[in-house]
Protein backbone atom coordinates (compact mmCIF):
# COMPACT_ATOMS: atom_id res chain seq x y z
CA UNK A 1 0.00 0.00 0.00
CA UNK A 2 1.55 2.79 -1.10
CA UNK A 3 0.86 5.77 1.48
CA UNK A 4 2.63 8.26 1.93
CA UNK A 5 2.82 8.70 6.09
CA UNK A 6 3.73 12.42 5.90
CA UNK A 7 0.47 13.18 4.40
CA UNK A 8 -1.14 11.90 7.20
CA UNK A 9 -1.56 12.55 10.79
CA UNK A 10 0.01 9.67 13.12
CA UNK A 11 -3.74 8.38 14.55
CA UNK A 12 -3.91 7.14 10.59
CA UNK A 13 -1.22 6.27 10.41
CA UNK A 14 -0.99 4.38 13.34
CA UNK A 15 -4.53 2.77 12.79
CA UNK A 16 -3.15 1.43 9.61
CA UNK A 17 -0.20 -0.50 11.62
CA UNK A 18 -2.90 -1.60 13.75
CA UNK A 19 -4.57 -3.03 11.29
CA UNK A 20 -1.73 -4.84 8.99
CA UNK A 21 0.56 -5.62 11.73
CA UNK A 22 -1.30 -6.33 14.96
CA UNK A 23 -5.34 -7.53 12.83
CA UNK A 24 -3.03 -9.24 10.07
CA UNK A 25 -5.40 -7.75 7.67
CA UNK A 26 -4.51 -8.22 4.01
CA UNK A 27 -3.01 -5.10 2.10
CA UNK A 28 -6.34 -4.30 -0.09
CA UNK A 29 -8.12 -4.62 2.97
CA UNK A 30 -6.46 -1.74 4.38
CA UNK A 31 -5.91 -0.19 1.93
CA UNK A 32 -9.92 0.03 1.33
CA UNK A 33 -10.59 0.78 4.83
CA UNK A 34 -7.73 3.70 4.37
CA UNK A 35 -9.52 5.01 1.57
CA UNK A 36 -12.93 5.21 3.07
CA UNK A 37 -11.56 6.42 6.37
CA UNK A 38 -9.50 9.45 4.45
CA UNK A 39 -12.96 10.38 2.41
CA UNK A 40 -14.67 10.44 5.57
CA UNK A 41 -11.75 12.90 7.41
CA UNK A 42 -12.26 15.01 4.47
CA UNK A 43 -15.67 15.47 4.44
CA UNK A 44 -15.32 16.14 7.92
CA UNK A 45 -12.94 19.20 7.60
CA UNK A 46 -15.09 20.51 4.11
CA UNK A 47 -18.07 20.76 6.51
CA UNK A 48 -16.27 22.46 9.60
CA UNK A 49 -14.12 24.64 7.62
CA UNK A 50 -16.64 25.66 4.73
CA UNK A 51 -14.05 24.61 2.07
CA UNK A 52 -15.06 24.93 -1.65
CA UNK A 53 -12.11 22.99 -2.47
CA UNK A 54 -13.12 19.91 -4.52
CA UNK A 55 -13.24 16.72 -1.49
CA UNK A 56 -10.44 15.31 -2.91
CA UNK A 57 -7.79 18.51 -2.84
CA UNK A 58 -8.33 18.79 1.07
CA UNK A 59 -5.77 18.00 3.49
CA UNK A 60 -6.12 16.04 6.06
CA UNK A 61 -2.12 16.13 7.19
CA UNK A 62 -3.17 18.72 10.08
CA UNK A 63 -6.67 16.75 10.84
CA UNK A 64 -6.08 17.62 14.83
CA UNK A 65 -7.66 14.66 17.70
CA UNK A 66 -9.40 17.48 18.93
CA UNK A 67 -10.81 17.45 15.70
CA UNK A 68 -12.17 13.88 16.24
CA UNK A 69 -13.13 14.22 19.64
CA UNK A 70 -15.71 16.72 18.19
CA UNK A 71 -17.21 13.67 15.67
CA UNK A 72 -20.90 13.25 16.49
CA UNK A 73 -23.47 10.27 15.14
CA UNK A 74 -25.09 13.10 13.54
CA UNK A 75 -21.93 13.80 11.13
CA UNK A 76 -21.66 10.44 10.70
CA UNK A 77 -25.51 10.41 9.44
CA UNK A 78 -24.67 13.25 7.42
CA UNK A 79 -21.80 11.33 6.14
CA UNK A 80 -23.78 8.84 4.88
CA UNK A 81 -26.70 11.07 3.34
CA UNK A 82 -23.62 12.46 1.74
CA UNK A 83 -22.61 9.46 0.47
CA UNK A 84 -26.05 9.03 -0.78
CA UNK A 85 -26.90 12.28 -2.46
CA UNK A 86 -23.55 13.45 -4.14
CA UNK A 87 -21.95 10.59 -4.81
CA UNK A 88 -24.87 7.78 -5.53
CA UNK A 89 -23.19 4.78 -2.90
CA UNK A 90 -25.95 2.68 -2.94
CA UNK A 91 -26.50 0.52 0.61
CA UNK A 92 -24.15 -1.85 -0.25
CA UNK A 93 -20.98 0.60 -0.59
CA UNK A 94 -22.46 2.76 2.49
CA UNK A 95 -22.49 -0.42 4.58
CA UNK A 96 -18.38 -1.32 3.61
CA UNK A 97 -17.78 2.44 4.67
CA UNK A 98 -19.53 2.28 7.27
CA UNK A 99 -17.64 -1.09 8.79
CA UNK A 100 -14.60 0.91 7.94
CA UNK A 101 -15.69 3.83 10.85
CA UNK A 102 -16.98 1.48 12.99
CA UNK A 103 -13.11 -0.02 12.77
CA UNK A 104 -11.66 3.41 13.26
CA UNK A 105 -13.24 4.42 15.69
CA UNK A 106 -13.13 1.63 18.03
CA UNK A 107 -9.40 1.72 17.45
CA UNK A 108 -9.47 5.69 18.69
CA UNK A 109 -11.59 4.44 21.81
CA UNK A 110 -10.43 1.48 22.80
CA UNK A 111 -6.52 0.73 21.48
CA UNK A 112 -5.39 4.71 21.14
CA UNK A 113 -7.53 5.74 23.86
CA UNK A 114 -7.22 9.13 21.75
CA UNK A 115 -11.47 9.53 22.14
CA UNK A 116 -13.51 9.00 25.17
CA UNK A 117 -16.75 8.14 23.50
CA UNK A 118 -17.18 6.38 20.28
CA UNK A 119 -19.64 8.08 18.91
CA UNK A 120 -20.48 5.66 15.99
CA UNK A 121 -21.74 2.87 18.79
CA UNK A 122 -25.21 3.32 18.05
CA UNK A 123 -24.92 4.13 14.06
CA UNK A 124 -27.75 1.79 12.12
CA UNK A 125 -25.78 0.19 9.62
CA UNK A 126 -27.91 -0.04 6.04
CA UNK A 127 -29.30 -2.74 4.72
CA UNK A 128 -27.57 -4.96 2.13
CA UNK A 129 -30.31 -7.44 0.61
CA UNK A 130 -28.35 -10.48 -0.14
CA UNK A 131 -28.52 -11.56 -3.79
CA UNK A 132 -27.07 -14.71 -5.06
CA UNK A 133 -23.57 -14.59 -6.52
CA UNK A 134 -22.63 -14.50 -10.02
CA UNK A 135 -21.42 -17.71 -11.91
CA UNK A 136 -20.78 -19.28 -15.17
CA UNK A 137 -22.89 -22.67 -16.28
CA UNK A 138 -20.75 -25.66 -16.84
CA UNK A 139 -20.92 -25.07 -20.60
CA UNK A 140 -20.10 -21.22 -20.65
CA UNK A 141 -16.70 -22.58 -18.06
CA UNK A 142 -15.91 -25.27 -21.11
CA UNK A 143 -16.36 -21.88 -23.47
CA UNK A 144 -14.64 -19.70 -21.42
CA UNK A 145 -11.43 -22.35 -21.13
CA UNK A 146 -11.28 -22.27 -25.21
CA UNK A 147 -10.66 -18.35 -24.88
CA UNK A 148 -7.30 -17.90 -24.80
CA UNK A 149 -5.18 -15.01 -25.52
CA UNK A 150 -2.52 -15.64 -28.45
CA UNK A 151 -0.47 -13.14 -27.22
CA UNK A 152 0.63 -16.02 -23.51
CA UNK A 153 -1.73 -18.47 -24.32
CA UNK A 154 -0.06 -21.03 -22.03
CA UNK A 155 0.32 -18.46 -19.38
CA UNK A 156 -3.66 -16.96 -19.46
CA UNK A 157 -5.15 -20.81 -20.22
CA UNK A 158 -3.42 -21.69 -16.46
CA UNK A 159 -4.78 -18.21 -14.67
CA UNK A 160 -8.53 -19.38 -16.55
CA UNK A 161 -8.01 -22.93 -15.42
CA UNK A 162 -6.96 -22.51 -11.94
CA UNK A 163 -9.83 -20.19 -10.97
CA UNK A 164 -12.70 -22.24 -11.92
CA UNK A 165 -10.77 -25.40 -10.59
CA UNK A 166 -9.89 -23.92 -7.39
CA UNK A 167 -11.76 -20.87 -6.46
CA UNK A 168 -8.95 -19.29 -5.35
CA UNK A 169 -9.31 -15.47 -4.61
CA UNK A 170 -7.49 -12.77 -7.22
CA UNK A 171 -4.60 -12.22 -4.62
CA UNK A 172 -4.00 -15.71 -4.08
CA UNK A 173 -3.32 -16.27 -7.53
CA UNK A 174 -0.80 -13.18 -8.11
CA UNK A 175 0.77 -14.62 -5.20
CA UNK A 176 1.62 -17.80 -6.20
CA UNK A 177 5.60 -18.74 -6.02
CA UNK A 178 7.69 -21.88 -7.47
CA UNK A 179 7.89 -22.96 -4.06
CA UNK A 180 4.29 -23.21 -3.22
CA UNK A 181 3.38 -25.91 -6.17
CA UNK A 182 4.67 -29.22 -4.89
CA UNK A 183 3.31 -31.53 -8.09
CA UNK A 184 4.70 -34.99 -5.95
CA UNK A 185 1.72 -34.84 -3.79
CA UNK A 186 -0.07 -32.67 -6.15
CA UNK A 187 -0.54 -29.93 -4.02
CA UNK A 188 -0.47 -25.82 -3.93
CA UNK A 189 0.18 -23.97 -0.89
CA UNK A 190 -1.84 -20.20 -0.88
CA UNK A 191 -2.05 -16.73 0.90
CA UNK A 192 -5.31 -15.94 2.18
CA UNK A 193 -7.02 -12.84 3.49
CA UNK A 194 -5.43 -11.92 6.49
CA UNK A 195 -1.44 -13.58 5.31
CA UNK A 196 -3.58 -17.30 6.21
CA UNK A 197 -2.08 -20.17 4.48
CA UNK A 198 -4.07 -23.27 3.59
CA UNK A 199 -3.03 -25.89 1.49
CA UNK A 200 -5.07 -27.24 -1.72
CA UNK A 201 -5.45 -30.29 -3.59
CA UNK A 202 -4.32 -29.56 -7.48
CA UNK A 203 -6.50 -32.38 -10.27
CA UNK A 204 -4.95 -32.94 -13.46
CA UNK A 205 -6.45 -30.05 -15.65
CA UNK A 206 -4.18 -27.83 -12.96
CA UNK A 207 -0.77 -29.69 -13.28
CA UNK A 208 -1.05 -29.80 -16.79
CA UNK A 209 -1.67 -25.84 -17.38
CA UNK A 210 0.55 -25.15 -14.50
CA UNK A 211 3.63 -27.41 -16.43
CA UNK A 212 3.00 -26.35 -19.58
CA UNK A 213 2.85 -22.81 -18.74
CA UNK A 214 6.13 -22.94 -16.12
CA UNK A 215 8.06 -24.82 -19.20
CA UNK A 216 7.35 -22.01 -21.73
CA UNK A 217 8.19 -19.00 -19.97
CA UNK A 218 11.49 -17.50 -19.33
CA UNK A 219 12.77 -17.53 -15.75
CA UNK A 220 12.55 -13.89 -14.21
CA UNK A 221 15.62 -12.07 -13.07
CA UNK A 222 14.22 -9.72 -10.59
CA UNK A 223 11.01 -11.74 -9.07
CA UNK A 224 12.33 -15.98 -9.63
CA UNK A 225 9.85 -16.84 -7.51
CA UNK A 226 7.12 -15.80 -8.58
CA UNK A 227 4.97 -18.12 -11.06
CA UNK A 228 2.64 -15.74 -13.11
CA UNK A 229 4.64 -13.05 -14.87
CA UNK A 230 3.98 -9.73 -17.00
CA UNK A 231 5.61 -9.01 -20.50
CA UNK A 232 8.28 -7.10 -17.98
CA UNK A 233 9.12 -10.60 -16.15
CA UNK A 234 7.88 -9.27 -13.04
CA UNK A 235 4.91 -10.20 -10.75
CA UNK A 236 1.78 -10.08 -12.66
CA UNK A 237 -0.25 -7.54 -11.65
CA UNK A 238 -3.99 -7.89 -9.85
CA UNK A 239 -4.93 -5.42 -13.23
CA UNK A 240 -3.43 -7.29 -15.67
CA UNK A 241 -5.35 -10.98 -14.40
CA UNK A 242 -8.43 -8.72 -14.49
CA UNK A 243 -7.79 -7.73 -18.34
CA UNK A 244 -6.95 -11.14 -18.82
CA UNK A 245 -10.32 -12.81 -17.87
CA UNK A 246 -12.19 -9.42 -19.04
CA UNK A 247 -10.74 -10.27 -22.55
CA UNK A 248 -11.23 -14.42 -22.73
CA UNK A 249 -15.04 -13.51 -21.81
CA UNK A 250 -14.94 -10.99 -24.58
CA UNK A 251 -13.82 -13.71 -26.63
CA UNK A 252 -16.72 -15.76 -26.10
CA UNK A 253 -19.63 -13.54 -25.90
CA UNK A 254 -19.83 -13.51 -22.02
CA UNK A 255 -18.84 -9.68 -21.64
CA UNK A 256 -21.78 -8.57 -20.23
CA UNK A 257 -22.52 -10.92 -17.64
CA UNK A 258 -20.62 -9.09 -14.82
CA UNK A 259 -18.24 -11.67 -14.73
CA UNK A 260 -14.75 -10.75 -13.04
CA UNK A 261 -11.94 -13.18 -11.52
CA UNK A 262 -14.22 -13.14 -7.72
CA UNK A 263 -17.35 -14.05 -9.96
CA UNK A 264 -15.13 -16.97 -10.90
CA UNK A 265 -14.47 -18.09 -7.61
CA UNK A 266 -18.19 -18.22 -7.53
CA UNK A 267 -18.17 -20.47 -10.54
CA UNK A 268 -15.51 -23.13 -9.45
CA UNK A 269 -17.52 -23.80 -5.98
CA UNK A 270 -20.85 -23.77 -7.67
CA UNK A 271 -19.40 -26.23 -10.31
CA UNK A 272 -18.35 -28.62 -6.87
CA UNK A 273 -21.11 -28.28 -5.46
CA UNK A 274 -24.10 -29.09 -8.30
CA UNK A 275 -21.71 -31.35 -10.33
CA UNK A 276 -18.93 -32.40 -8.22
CA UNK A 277 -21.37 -33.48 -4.99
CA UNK A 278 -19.05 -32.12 -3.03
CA UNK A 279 -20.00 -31.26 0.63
CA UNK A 280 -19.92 -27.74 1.81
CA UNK A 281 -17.63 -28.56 4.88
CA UNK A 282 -14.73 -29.43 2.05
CA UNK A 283 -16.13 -26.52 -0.11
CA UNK A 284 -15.48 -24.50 2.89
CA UNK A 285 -11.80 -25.60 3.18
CA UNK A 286 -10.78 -25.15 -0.28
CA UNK A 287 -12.33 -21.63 -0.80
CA UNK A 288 -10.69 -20.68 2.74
CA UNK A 289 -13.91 -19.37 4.01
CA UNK A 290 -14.11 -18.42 8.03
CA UNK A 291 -17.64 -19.13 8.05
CA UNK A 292 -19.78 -22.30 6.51
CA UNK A 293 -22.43 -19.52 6.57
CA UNK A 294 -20.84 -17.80 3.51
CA UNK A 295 -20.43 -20.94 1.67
CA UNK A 296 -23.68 -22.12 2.23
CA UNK A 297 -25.25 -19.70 -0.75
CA UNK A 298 -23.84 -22.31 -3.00
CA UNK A 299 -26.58 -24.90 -1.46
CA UNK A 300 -29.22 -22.12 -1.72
CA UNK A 301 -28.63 -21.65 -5.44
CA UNK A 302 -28.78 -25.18 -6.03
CA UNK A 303 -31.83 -25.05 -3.91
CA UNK A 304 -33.50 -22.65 -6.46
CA UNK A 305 -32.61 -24.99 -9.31
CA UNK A 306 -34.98 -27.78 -7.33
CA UNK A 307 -37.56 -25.23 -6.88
CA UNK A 308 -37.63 -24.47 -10.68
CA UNK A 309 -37.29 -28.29 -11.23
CA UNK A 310 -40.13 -28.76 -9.52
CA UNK A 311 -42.08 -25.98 -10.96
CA UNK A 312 -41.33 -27.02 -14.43
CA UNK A 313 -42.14 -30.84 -14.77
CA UNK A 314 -44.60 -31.73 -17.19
CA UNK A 315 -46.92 -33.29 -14.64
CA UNK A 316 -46.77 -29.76 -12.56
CA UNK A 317 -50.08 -28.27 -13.74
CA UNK A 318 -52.28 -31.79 -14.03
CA UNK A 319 -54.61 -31.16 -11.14
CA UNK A 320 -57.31 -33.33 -9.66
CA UNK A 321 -60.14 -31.43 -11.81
CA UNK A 322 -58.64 -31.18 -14.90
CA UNK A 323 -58.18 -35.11 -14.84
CA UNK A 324 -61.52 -35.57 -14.43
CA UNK A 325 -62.27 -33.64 -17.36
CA UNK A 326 -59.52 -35.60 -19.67
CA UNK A 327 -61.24 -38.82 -18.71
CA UNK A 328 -64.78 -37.72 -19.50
CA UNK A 329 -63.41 -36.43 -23.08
């Protein structure tokens, strides 16, 4: 995360230490929670100071703790209406800004001991409605597999192929070193949110992409470790994956689908789950999940496939009357 400190004052600062070093949190964590946290101080001093100054020209370098002490619910309301009005963050994105403060601030109150009261305690946090995730049919995975770039096809057909085998997360896959694939006992070692390693099981379709792509590229002279590489030899970049799977769906007619490398993580442990019969305990390990709660929307989509099974056989509309009436015909 690239921050510069001196552009700061030290309560951010030191929240963000907190929060890396002390919470483990992963680096796009914070570095989300440091970018809703520095809109929020900024808003802050355009209301108290009047400032016409577009939001994003005001400094917060000289943002005082008396300065926070003053923080009320109500300009955290306001904050939110803000949110709202000017900028059009529906509930969803007010609700991940919101978690950010209510981080913040209990860090202020309770580790800094920089604020007596927290005033965001009692904020009402809005309501996300839950919808079902994203995911690619069996056939449109098959399609999206035959997309490949010409430019590193053995390179993008491994990224494609390990997502929907493995559900791994964006950041896992960026992350992936030499050292981590062990292809004796078929394995692959990844970094989770929060620097957590688990280990995963690698099938066939992964070893293959994985040797034919590690055989055709040169070995890197600044990053050797690392397995997926730019046109620079360095580190693929989180962008660059994105492009990658943003193109293959182009490919293939899928563009518009709102398909992106998470949405494929959706895919690979929807594809366990309805064709694999895998059980959502071991679903649970492989995604890395902290909760069987989050991976149990997998059993509620397949749940609405049974509902619409259901709903759809031919015998769903014969009722007691109407057979009556075909027997007296």
């Amino acid at each position: 995360m690239a921050v510069n400190k001196s552009d700061y004052p030290d309560f951010l600062n030191d929240y963000l230490f907190y929060m890396r070093i002390v919470r483990g949190r992963s680096e796009t964590t914070v570095n989300e929670y440091f970018i809703n946290i520095r809109l929020f101080l900024r808003y802050i001093k355009m209301m108290k100071e009047n400032s016409d100054l577009p939001i994003k020209q005001i400094s917060i370098k000289n943002f005082s703790v008396d300065m926070l002490r003053e923080i009320t619910l109500k300009d955290i309301y306001d904050f939110e209406f803000y949110l709202a009005e000017e900028r059009n963050n529906q509930n969803a994105a007010r609700a991940r800004k919101a978690a950010a403060l209510k981080s913040f601030f209990f860090f202020l109150n309770k580790r800094a001991n920089l604020i007596d009261q927290n005033p965001i305690l009692d904020l009402e946090m809005p309501s996300v409605k839950k919808a079902l995730p994203k995911f690619l049919s069996l056939e449109e995975s098959i399609r999206l597999l035959s997309a490949v770039s010409p430019d590193h096809p053995e390179r993008d057909y491994c990224i494609i192929t390990l997502f929907l085998n493995c559900g791994m997360r964006l950041n896992e896959l960026v992350s992936i070193n030499l050292k981590d694939i062990d292809f004796t006992e078929r394995r692959l070692l990844l970094k989770g949110k929060g620097n957590k390693q688990r280990m995963i099981y690698i099938n066939d379709a992964c070893i293959d992409a994985l040797k034919s792509y590690i055989s055709s590229r040169t070995p890197p002279p600044e990053e050797p470790e690392a397995v997926f590489l730019s046109k620079k030899k360095r580190r693929i970049s989180r962008r660059r994956v994105e492009q990658i799977v943003e193109d293959a769906l182009h490919h293939v007619g899928l563009e518009n689908r709102g398909i992106s490398p998470h949405k494929l993580r959706h895919t690979a442990a929807t594809l366990m789950y309805q064709h694999g019969g895998i059980d959502t305990l071991v679903i649970k390990e492989v995604l890395g999940h902290a909760s069987i709660a989050t991976t149990e929307i997998y059993t509620h989509l397949s749940d609405n496939q049974k509902k619409s099974a259901a709903e759809n056989t031919p015998l769903a509309h014969i009722k007691k009357g109407s057979l009556n009436k075909e027997n007296n015909k």
